[in-house]
N, C-alpha and C. Protein backbone atom coordinates (compact mmCIF):
# COMPACT_ATOMS: atom_id res chain seq x y z
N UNK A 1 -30.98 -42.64 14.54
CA UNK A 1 -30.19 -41.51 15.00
C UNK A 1 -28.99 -41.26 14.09
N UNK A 2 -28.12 -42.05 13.75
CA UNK A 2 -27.14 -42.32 12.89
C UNK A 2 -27.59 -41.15 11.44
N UNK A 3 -28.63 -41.88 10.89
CA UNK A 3 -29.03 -41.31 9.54
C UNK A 3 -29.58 -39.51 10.03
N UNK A 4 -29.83 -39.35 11.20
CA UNK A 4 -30.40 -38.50 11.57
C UNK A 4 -29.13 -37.36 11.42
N UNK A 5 -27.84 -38.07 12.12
CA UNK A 5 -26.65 -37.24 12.30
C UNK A 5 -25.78 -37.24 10.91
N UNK A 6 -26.61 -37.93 9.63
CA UNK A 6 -25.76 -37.81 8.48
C UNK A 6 -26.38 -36.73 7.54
N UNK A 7 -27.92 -36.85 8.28
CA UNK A 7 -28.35 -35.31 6.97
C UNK A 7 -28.13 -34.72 7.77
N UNK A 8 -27.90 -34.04 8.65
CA UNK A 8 -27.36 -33.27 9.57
C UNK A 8 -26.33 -32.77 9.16
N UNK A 9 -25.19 -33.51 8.84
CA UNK A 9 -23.87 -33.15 8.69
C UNK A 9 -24.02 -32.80 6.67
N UNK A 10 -25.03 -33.34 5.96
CA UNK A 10 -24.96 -33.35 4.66
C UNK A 10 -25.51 -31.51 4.14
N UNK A 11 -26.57 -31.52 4.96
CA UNK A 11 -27.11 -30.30 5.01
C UNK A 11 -26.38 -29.04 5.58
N UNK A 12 -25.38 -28.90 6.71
CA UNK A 12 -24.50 -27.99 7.20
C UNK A 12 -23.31 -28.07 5.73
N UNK A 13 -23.28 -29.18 5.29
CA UNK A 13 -22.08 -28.97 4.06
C UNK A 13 -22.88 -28.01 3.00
N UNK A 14 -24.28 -27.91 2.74
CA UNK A 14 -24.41 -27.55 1.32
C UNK A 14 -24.54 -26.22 1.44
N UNK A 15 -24.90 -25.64 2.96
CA UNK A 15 -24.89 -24.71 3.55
C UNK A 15 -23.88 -23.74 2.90
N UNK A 16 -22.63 -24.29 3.10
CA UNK A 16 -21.03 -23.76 3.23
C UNK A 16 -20.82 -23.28 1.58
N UNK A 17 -20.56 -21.95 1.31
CA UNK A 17 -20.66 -21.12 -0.39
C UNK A 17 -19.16 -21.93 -0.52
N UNK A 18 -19.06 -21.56 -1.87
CA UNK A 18 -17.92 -22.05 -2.43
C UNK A 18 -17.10 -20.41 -2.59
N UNK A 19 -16.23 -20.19 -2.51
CA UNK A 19 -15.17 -19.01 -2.48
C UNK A 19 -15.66 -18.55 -3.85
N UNK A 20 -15.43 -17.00 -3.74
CA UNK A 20 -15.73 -16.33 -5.22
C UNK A 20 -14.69 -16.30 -5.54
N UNK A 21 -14.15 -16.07 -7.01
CA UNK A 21 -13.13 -15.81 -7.74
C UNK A 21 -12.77 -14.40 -7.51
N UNK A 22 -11.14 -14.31 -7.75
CA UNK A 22 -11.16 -13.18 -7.81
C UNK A 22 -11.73 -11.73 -8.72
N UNK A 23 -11.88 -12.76 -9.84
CA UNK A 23 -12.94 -11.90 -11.07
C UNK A 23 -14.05 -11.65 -10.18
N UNK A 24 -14.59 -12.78 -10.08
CA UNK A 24 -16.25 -12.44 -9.36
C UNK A 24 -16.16 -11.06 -8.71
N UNK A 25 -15.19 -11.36 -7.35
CA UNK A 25 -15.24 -9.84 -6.85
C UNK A 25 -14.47 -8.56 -7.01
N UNK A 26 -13.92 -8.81 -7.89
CA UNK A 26 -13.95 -7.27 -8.80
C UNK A 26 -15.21 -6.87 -9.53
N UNK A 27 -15.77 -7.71 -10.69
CA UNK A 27 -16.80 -7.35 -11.23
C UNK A 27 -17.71 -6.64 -9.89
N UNK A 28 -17.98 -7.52 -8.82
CA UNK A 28 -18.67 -6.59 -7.79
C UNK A 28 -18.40 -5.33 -6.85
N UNK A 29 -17.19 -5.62 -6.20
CA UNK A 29 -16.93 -4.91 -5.57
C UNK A 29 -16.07 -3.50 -6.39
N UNK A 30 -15.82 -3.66 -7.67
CA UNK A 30 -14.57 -2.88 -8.16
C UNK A 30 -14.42 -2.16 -9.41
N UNK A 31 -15.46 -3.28 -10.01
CA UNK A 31 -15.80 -2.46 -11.64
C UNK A 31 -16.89 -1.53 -11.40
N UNK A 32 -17.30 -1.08 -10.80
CA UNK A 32 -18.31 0.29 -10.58
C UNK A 32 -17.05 1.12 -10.85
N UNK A 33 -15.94 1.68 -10.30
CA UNK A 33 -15.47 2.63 -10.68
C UNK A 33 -14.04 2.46 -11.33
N UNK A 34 -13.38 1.19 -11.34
CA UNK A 34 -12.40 0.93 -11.87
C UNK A 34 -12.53 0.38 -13.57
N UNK A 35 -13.87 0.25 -13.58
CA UNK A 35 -13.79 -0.58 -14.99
C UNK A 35 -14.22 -1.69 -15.25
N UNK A 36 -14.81 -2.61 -15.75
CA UNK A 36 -14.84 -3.93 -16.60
C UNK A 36 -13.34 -4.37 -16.67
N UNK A 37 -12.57 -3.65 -17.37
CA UNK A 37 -11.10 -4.04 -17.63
C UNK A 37 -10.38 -3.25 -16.99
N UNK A 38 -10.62 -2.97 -15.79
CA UNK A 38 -9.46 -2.21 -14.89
C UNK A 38 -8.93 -1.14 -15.23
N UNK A 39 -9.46 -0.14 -16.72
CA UNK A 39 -8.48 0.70 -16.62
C UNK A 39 -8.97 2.28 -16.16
N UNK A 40 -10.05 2.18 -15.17
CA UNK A 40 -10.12 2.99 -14.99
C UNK A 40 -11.67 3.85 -14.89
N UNK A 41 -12.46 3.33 -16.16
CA UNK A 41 -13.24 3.76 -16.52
C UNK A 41 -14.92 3.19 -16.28
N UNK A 42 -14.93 2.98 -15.06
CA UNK A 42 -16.26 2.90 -14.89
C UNK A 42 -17.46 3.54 -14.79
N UNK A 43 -18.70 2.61 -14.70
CA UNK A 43 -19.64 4.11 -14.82
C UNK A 43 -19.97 4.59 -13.62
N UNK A 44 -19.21 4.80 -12.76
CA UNK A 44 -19.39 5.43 -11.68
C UNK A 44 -18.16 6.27 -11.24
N UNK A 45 -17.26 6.19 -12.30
CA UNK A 45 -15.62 7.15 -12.12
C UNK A 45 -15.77 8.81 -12.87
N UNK A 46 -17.02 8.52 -13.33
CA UNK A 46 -17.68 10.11 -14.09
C UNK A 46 -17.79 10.79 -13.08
N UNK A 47 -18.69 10.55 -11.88
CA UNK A 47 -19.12 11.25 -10.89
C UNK A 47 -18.22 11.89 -10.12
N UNK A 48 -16.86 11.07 -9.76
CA UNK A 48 -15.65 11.16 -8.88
C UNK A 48 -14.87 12.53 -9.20
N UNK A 49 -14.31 12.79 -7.73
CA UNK A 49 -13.30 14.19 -8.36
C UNK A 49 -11.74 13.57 -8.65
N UNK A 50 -11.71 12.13 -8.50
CA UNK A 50 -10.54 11.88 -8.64
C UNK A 50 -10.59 10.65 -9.15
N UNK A 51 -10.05 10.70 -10.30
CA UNK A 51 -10.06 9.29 -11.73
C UNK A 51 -9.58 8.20 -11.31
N UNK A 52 -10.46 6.70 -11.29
CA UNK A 52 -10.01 6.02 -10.61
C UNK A 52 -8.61 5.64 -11.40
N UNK A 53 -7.46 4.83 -10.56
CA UNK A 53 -6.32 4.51 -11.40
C UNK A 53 -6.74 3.12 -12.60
N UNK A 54 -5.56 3.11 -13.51
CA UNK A 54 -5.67 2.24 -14.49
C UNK A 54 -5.01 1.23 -13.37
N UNK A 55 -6.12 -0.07 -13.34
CA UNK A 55 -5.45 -1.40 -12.30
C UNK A 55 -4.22 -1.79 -13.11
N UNK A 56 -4.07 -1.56 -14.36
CA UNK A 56 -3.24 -2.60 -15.20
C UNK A 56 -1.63 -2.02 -15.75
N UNK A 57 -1.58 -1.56 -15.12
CA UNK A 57 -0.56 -0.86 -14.98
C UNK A 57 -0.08 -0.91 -14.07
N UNK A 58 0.11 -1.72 -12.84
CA UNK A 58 0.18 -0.92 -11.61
C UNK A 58 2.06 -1.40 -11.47
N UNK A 59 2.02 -2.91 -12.11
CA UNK A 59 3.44 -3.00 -11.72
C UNK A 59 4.50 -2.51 -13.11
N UNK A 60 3.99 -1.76 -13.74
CA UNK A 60 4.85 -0.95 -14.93
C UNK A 60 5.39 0.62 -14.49
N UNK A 61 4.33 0.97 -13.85
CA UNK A 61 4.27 2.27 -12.44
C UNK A 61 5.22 1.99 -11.66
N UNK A 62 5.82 0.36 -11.12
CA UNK A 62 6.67 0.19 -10.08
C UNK A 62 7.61 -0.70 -10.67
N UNK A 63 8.20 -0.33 -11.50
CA UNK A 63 9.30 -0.65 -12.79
C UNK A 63 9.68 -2.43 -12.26
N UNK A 64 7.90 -2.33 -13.10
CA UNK A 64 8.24 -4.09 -13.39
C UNK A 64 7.22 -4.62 -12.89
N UNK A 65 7.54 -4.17 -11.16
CA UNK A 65 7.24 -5.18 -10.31
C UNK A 65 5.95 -4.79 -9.58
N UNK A 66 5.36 -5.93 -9.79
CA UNK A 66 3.89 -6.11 -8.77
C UNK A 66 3.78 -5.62 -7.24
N UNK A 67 3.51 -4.90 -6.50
CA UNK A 67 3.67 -4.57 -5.19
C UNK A 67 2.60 -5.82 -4.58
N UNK A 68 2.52 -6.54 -4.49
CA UNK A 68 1.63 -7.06 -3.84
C UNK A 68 1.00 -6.60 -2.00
N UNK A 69 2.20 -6.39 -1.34
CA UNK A 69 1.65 -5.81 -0.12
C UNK A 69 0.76 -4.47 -0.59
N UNK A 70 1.65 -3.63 -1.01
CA UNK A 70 1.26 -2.47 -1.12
C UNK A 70 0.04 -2.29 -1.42
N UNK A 71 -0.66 -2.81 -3.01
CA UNK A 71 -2.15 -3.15 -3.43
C UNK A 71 -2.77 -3.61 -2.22
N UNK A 72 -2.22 -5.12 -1.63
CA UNK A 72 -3.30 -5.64 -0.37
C UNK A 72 -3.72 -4.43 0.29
N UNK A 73 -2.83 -3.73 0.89
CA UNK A 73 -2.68 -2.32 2.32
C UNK A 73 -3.71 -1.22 1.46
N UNK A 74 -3.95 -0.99 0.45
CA UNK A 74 -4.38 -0.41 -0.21
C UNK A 74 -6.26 -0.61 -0.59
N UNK A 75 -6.61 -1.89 -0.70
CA UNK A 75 -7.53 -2.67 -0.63
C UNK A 75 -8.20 -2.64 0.40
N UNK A 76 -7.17 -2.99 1.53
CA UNK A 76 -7.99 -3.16 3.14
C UNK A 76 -8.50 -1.69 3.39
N UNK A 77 -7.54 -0.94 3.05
CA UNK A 77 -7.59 0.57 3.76
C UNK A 77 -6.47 0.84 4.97
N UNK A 78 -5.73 -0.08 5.28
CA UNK A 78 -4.28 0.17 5.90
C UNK A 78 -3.72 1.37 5.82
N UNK A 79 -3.26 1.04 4.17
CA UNK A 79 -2.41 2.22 3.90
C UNK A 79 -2.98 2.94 2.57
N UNK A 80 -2.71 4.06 3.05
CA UNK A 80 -3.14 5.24 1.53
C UNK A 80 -2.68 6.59 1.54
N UNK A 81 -2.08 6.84 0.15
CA UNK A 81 -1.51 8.20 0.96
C UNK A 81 -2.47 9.35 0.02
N UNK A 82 -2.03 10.26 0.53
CA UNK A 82 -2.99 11.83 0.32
C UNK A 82 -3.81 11.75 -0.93
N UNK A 83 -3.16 11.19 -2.22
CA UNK A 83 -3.73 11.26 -3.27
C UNK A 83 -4.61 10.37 -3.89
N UNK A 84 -5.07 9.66 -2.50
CA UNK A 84 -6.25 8.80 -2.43
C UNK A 84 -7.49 9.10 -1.92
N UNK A 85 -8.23 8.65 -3.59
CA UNK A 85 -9.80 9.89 -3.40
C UNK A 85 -10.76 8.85 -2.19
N UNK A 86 -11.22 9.86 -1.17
CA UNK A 86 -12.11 9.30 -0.21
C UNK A 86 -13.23 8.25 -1.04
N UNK A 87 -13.23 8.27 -2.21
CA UNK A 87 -14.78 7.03 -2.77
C UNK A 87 -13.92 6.15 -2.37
N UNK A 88 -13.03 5.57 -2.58
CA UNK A 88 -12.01 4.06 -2.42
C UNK A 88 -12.49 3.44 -1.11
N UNK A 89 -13.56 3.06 -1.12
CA UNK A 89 -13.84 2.21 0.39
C UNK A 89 -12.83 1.42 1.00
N UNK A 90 -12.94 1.11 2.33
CA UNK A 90 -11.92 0.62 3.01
C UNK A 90 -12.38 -0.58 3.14
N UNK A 91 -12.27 -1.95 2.38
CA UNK A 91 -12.76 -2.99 2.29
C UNK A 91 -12.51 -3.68 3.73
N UNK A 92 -11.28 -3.67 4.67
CA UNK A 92 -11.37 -4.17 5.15
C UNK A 92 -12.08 -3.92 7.00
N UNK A 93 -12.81 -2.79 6.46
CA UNK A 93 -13.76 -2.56 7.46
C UNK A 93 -15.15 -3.27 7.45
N UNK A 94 -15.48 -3.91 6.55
CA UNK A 94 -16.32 -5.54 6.00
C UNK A 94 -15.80 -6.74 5.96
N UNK A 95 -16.46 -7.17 5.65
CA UNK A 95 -16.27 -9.18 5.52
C UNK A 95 -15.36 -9.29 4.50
N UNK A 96 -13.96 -9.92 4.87
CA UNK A 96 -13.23 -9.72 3.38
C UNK A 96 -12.79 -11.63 3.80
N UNK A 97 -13.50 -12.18 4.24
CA UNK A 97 -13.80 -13.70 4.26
C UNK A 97 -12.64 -14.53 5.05
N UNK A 98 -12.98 -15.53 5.62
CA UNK A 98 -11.90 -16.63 6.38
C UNK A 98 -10.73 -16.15 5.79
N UNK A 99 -9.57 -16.03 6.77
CA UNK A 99 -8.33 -15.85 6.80
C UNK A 99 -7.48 -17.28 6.68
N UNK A 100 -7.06 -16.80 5.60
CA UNK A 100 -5.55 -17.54 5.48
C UNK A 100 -4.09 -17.77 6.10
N UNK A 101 -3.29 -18.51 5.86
CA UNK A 101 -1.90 -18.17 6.36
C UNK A 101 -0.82 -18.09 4.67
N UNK A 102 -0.31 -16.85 4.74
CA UNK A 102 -0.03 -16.95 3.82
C UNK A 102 1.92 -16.09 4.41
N UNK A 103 2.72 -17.52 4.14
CA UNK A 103 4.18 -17.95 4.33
C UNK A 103 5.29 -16.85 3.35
N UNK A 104 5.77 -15.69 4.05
CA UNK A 104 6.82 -15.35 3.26
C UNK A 104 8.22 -15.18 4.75
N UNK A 105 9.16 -15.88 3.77
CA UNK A 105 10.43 -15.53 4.93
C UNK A 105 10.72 -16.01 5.83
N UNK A 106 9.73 -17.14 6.56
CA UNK A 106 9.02 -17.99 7.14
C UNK A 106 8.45 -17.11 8.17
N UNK A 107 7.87 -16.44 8.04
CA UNK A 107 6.79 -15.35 8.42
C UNK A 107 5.41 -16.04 7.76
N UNK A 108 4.50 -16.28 8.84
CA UNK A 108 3.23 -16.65 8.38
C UNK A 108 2.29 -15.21 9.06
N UNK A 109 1.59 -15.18 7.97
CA UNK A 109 0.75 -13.71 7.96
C UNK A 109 -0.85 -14.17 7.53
N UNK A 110 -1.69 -14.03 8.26
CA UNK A 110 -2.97 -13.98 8.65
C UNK A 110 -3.59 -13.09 7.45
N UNK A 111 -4.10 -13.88 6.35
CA UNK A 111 -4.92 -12.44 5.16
C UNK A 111 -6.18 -13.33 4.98
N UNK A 112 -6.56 -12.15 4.63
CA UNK A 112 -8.30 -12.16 3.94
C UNK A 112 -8.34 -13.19 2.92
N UNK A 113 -9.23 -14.05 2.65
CA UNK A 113 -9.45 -14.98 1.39
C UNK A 113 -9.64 -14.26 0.12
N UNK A 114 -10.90 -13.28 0.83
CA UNK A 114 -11.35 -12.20 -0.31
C UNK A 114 -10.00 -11.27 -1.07
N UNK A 115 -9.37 -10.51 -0.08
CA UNK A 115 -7.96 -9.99 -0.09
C UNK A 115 -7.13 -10.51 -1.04
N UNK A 116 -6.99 -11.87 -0.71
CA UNK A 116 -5.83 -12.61 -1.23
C UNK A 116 -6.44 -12.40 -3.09
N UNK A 117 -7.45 -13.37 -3.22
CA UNK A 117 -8.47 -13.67 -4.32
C UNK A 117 -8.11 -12.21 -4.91
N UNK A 118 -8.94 -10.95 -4.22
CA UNK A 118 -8.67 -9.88 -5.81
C UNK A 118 -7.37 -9.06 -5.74
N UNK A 119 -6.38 -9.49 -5.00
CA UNK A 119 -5.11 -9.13 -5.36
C UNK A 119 -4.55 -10.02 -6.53
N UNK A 120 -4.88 -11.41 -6.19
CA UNK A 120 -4.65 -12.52 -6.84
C UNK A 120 -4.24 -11.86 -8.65
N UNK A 121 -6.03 -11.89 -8.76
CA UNK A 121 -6.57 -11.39 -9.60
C UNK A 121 -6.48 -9.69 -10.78
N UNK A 122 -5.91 -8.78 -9.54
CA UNK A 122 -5.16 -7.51 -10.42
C UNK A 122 -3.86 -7.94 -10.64
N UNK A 123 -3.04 -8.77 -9.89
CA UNK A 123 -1.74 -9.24 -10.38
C UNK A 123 -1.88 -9.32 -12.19
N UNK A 124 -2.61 -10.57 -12.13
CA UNK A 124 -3.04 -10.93 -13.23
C UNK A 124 -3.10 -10.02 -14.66
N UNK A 125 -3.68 -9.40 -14.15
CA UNK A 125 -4.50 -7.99 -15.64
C UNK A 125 -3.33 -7.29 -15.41
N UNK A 126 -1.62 -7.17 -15.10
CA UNK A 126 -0.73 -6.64 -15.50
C UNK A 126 -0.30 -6.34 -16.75
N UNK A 127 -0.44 -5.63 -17.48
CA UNK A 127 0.18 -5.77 -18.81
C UNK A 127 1.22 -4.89 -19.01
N UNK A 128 2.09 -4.57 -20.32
CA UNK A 128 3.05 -4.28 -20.88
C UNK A 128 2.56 -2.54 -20.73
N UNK A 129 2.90 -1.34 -20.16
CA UNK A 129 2.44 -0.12 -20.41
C UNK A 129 2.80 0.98 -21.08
């Protein structure tokens, strides 16, 4: 019984995916119309009436600084204002994976793994604009 309850428990582990990167899910979820390199130009941003934005820019746009909420709210589908073209799916009307606690202010706030991961990740591809 013992050995019975250890592949048991060995097999529910291999079960369990390992978290995608935040690359991973951009390349999937994001480079269709944002780009390979975020700036914009994917092959699916031809079709659109409204150009997707350059990701890499975003905190040079907000003199300097990274919005991080703002992108998250933006991602989920929270928040968006007028000049946001209806293709921009509202990710967080899907699986955006086990929630985190993630500590500002000592405010603990409940986010997406996925969320966290490709915010993570456009932080990142900030460059000089």
């Amino acid at each position: 019984m013992r050995y019975l309850m250890m592949f048991a428990a060995l097999t529910l582990a291999a079960c369990v995916e390992e978290p995608e990167t935040g690359a991973e899910i951009f390349a999937t979820e994001c480079a269709g119309c944002h780009g390979a390199d975020a700036r914009g130009d994917g092959p699916y941003a031809r079709g659109l009436d409204t150009v997707p934005p350059d990701l890499t820019t975003i905190a040079s746009r907000n003199g300097g600084v990274f919005p991080r909420d703002q992108v998250m709210s933006t991602i989920d589908g929270l928040q968006r204002d007028a000049h946001f073209s209806v293709a921009m799916p509202e990710f967080g009307a899907g699986d955006l994976g086990a929630t985190v606690i993630v500590e500002e202010n000592g405010l603990g706030t409940p986010v997406p793994t996925k969320l966290l991961l490709l915010t993570d990740y456009i932080e990142l591809l900030q460059r000089e604009g």
